[in-house]
Protein backbone atom coordinates (compact mmCIF):
# COMPACT_ATOMS: atom_id res chain seq x y z
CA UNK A 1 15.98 -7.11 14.29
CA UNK A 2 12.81 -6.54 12.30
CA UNK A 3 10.19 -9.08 11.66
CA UNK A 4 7.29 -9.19 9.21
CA UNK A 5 3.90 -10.11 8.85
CA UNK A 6 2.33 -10.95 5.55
CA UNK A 7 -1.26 -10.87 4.90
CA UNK A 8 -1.14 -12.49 1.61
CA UNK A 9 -5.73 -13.50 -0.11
CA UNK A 10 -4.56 -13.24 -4.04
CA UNK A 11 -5.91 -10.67 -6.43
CA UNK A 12 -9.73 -10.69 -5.35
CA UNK A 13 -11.16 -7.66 -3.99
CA UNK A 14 -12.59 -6.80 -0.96
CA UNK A 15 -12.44 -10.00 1.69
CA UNK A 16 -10.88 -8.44 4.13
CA UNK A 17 -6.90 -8.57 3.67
CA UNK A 18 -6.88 -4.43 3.82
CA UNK A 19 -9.08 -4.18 7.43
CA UNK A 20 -7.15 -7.76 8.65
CA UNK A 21 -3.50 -6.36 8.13
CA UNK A 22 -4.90 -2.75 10.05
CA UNK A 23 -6.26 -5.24 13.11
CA UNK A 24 -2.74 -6.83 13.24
CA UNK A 25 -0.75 -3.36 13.12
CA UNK A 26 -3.29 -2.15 16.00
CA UNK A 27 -2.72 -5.42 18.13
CA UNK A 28 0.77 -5.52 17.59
CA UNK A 29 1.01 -1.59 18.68
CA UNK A 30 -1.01 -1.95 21.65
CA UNK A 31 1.67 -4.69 22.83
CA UNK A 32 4.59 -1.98 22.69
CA UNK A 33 5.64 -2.78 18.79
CA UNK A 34 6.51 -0.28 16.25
CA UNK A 35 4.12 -1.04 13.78
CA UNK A 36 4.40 0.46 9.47
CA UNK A 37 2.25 -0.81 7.04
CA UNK A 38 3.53 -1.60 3.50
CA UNK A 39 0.75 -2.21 0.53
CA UNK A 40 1.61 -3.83 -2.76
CA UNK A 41 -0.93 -3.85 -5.33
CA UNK A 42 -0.38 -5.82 -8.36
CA UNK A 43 -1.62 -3.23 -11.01
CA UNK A 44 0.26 -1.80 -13.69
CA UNK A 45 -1.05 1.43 -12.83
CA UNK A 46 1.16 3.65 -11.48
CA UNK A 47 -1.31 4.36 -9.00
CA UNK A 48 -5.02 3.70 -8.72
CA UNK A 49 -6.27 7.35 -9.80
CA UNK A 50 -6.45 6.57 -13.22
CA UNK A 51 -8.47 3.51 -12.61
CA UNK A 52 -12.17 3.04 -12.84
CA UNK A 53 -13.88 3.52 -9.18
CA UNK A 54 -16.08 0.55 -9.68
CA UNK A 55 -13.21 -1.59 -10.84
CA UNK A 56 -10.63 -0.59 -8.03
CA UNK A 57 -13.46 1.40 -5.43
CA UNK A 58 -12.14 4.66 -3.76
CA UNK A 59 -8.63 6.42 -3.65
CA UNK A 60 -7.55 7.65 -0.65
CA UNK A 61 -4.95 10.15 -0.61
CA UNK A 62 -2.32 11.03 1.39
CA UNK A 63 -0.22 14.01 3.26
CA UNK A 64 2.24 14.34 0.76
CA UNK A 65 -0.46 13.72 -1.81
CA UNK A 66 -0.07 10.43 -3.25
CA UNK A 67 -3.15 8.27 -4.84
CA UNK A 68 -2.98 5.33 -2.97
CA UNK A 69 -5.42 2.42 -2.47
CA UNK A 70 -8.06 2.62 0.06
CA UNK A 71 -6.55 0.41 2.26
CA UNK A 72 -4.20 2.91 3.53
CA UNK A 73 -6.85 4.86 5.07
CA UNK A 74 -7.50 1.87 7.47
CA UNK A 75 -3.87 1.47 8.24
CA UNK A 76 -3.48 5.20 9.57
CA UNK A 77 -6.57 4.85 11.17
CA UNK A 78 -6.00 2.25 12.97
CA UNK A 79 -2.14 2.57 14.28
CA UNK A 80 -2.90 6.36 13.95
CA UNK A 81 0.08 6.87 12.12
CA UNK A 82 0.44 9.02 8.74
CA UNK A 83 1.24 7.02 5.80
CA UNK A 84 3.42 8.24 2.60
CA UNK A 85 3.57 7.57 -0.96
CA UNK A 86 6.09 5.24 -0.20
CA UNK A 87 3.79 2.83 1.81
CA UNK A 88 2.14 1.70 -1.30
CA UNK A 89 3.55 -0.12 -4.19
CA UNK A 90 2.76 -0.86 -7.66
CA UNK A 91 3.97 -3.23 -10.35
CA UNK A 92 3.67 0.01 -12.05
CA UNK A 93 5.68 1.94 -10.25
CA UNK A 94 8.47 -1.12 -10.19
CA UNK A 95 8.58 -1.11 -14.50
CA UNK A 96 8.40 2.66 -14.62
CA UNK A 97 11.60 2.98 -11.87
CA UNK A 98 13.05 -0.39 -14.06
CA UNK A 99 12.99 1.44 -17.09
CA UNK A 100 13.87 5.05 -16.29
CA UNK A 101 17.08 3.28 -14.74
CA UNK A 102 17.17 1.62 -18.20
CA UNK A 103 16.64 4.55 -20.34
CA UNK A 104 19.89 6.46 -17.98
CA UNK A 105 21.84 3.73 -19.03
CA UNK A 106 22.45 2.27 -15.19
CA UNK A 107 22.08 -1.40 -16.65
């Protein structure tokens, strides 16, 4: 059975919550765990390439191309694993999936 680890800090930027969930994954993996890493960002950006560098700091992208948050960087670095689009979430990319289902009629 799967378990979970939440690094939870609220909205503010840069203390750590990014490089403290990576240090988890990479102690967890050294103990014989299969470690992912799951972001969720609470933009209404789709992603954070449309978004001001000095308000969100640096994209990184990844190997199928996705705009993600910087903080995906440190997770494949550290469990040196390759990340997806699907490793980071939006409150974007929740309403626009919400209301194309809408808009098909699946509600």
């Amino acid at each position: 059975m799967p378990k979970y680890v939440f690094v939870t800090g609220g909205v503010v930027s840069s203390i750590g919550k990014g490089i403290t969930a990576a240090s988890i994954g990479t102690i967890l993996k050294a103990r014989g765990l299969n470690v992912s890493l799951q972001k969720l960002d609470p933009y209404i950006n789709i992603d954070p390439g449309t978004m001001s560098p000095y308000q969100h700091g640096e994209v990184f992208v990844t190997d199928d191309g996705a705009e993600t948050d910087l903080d995906l960087g440190h997770y494949e670095r550290f469990i040196d694993a390759n990340l997806s689009k699907a490793s980071n979430v939006t409150t974007g990319k929740i309403y626009a999936e919400v209301i194309a289902k809408e808009r098909r009629g699946d509600y």
